[in-house]
C-alpha atoms as a PDB file:
ATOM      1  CA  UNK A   1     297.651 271.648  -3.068  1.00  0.00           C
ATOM      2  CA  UNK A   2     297.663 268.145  -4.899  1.00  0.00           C
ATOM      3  CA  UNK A   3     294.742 265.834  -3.444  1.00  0.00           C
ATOM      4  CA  UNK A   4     297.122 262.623  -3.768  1.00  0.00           C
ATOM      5  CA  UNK A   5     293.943 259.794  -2.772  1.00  0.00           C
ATOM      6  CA  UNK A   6     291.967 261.842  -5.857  1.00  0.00           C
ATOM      7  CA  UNK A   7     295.007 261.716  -7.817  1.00  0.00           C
ATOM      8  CA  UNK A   8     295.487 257.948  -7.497  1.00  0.00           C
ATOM      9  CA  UNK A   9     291.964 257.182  -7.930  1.00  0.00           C
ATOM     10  CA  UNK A  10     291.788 258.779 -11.373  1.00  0.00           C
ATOM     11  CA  UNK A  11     295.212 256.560 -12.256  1.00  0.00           C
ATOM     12  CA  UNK A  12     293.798 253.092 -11.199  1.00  0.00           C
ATOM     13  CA  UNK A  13     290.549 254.159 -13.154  1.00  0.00           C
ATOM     14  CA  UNK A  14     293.148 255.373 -16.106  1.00  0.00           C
ATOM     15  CA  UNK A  15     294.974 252.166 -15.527  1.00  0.00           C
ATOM     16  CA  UNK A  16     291.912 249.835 -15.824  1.00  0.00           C
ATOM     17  CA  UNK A  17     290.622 251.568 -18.965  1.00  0.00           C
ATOM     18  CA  UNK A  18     293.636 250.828 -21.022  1.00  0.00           C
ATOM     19  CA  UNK A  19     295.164 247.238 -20.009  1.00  0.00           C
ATOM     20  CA  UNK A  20     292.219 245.307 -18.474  1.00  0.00           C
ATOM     21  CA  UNK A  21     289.905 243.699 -21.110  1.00  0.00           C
ATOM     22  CA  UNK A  22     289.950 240.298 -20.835  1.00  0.00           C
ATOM     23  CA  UNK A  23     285.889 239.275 -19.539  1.00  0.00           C
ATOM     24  CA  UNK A  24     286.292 237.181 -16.181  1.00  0.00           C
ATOM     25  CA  UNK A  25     283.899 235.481 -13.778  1.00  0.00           C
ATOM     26  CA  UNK A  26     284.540 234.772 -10.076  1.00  0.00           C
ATOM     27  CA  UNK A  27     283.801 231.626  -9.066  1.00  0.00           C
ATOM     28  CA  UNK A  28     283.939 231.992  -5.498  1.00  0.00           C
ATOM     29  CA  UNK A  29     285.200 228.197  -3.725  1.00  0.00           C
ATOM     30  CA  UNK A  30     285.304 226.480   0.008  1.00  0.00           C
ATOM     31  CA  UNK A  31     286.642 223.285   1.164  1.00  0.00           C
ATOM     32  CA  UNK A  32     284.634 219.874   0.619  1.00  0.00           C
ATOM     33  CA  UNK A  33     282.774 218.141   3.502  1.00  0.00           C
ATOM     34  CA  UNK A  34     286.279 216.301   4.474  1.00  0.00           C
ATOM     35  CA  UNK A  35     289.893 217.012   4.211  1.00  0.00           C
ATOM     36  CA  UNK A  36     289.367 213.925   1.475  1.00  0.00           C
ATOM     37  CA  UNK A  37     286.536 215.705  -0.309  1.00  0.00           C
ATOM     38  CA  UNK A  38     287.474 218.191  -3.532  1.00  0.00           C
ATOM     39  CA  UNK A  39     286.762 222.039  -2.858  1.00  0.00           C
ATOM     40  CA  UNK A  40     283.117 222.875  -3.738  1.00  0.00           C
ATOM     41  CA  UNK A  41     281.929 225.968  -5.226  1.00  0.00           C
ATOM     42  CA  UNK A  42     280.782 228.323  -2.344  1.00  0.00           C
ATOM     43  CA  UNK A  43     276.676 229.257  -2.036  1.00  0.00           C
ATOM     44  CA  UNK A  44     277.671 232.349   0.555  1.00  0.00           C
ATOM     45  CA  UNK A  45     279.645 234.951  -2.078  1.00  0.00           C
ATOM     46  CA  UNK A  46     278.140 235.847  -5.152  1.00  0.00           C
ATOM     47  CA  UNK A  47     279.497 234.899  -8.594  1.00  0.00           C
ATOM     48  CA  UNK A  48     280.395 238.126 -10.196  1.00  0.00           C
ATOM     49  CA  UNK A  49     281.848 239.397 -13.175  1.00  0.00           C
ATOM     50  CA  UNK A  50     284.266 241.771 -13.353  1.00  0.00           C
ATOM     51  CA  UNK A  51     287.166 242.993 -16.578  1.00  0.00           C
ATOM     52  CA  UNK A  52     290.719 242.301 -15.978  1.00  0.00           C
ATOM     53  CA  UNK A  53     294.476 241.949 -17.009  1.00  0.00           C
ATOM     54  CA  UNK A  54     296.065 238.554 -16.994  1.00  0.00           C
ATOM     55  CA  UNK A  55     299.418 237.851 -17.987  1.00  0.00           C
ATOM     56  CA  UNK A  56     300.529 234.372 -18.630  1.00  0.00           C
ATOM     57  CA  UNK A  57     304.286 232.863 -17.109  1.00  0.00           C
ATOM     58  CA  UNK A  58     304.966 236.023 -14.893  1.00  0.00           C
ATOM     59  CA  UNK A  59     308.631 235.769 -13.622  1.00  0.00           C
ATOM     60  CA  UNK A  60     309.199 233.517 -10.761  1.00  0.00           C
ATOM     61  CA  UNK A  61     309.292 235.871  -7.614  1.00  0.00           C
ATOM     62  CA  UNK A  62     309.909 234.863  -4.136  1.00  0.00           C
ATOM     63  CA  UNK A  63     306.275 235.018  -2.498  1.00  0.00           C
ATOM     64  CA  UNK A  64     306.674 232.674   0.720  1.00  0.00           C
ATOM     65  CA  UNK A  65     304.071 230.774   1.459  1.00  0.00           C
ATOM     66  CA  UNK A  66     304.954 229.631   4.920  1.00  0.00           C
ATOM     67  CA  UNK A  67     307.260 231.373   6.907  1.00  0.00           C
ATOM     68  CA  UNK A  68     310.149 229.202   8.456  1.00  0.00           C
ATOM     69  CA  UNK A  69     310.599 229.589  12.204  1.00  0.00           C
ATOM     70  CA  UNK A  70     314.114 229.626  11.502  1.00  0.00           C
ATOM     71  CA  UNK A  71     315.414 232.664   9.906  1.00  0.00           C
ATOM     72  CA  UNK A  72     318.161 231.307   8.363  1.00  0.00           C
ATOM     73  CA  UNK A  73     315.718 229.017   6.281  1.00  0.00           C
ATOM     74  CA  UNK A  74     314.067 230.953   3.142  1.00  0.00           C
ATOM     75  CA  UNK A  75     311.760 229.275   0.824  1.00  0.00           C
ATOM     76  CA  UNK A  76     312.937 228.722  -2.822  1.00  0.00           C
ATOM     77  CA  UNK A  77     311.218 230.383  -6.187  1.00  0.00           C
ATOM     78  CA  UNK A  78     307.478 230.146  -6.617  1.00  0.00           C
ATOM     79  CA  UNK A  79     306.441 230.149 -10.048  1.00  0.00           C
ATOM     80  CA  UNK A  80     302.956 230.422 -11.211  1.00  0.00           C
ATOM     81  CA  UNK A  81     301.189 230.553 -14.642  1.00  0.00           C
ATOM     82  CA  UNK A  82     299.662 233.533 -14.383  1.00  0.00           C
ATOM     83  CA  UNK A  83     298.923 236.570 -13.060  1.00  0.00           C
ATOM     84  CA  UNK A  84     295.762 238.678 -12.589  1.00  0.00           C
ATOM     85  CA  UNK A  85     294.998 242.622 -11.521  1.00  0.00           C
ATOM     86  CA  UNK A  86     291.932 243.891 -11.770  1.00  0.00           C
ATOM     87  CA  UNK A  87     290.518 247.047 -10.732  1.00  0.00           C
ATOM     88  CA  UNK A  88     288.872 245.871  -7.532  1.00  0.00           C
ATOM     89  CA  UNK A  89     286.833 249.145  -6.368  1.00  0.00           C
ATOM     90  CA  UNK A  90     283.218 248.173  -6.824  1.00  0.00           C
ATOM     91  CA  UNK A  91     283.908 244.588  -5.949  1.00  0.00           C
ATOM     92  CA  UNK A  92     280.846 243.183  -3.645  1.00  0.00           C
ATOM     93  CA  UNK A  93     284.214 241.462  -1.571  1.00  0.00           C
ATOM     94  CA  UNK A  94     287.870 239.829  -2.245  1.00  0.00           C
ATOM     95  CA  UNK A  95     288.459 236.510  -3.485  1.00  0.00           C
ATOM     96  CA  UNK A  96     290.148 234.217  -1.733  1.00  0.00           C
ATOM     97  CA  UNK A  97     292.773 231.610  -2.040  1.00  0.00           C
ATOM     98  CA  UNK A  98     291.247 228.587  -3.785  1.00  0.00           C
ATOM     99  CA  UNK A  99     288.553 230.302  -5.796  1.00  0.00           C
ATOM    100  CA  UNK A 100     288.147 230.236  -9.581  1.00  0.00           C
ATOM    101  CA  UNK A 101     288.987 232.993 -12.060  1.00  0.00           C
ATOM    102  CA  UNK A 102     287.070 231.484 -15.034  1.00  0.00           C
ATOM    103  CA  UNK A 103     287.828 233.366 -18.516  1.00  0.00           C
ATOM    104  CA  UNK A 104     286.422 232.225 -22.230  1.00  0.00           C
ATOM    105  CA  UNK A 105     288.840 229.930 -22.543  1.00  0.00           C
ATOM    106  CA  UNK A 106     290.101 228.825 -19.259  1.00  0.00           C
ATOM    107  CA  UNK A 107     289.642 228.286 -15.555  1.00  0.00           C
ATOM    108  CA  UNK A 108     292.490 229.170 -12.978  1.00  0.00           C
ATOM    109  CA  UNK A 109     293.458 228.976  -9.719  1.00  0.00           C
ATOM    110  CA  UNK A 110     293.994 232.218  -7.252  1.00  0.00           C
ATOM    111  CA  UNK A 111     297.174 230.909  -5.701  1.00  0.00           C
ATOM    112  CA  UNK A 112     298.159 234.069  -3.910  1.00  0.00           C
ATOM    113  CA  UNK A 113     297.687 237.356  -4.033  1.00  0.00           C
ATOM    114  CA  UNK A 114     299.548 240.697  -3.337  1.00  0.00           C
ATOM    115  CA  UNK A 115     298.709 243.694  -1.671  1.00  0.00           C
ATOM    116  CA  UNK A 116     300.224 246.569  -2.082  1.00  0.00           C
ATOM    117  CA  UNK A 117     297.377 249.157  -1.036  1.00  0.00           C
ATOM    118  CA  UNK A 118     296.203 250.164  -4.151  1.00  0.00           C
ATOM    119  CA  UNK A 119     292.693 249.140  -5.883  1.00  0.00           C
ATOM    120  CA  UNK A 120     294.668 247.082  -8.161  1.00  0.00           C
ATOM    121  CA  UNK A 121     296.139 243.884  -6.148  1.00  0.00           C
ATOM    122  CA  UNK A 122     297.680 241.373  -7.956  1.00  0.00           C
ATOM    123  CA  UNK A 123     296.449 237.291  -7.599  1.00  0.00           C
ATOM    124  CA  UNK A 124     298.822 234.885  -8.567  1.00  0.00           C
ATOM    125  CA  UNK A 125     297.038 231.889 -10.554  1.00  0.00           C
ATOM    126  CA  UNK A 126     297.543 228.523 -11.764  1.00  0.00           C
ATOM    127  CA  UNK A 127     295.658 226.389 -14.235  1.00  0.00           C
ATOM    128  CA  UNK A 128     292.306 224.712 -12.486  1.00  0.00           C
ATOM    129  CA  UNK A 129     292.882 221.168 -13.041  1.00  0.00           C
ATOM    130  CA  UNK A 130     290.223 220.262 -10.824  1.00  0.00           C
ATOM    131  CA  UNK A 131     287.938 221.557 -13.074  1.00  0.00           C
ATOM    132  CA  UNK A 132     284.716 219.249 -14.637  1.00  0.00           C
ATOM    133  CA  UNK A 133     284.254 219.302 -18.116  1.00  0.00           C
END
């Protein structure tokens, strides 16, 4: 008898051996003082380091952000610049929308994210342009 969860364990592990290894920092973010106020980085989750995949200009998909209370409205194509998956299984908790993904040479966005049940979500990023420095 096949022992499926032990069987897709091993593959995320397999999976995060061989694509992710690009070095990333989460910068976990909250909301300024004020509506008015820029986002501020947030002193109640742990910055933490972690190795994962990012692919720059995934395909436009349609991820609605807000659902219409009409059905007959859909929301149009979101693009985004890039995607991230990481092998989350040791993670001390998930990032959120808003916080930083900060890599050697840039600083993004998590935009969205995607769950599909595995330990390798998928966060949809953009470029930080809020970012100091």
């Amino acid at each position: 008898m096949i022992d499926w969860q032990t069987a897709r364990a091993f593959t995320e592990e397999a999976c995060a051996e061989i694509f992710d290894y690009t070095p990333c920092r989460l910068q976990p973010r909250k909301a300024g003082l004020t509506a008015n106020h820029a986002s501020i980085d947030d002193p109640d989750r742990a910055v933490f380091d972690f190795i994962g995949t990012i692919d720059l200009e995934p395909p436009s998909d349609r991820l609605p952000r807000h659902q219409s209370s009409d059905p007959g409205i859909r929301n149009g194509t979101v693009s985004y610049d890039a995607v991230l998956t990481a092998h989350v299984g040791e993670w001390p908790y998930r990032p959120k929308r808003g916080d930083y993904v900060v890599t050697a040479t840039d600083t993004w966005k998590i935009a969205a994210n995607e769950e599909d049940g595995s330990s390798r979500p998928a966060w949809y990023l953009t470029r930080a342009r809020d970012v100091v420095g």
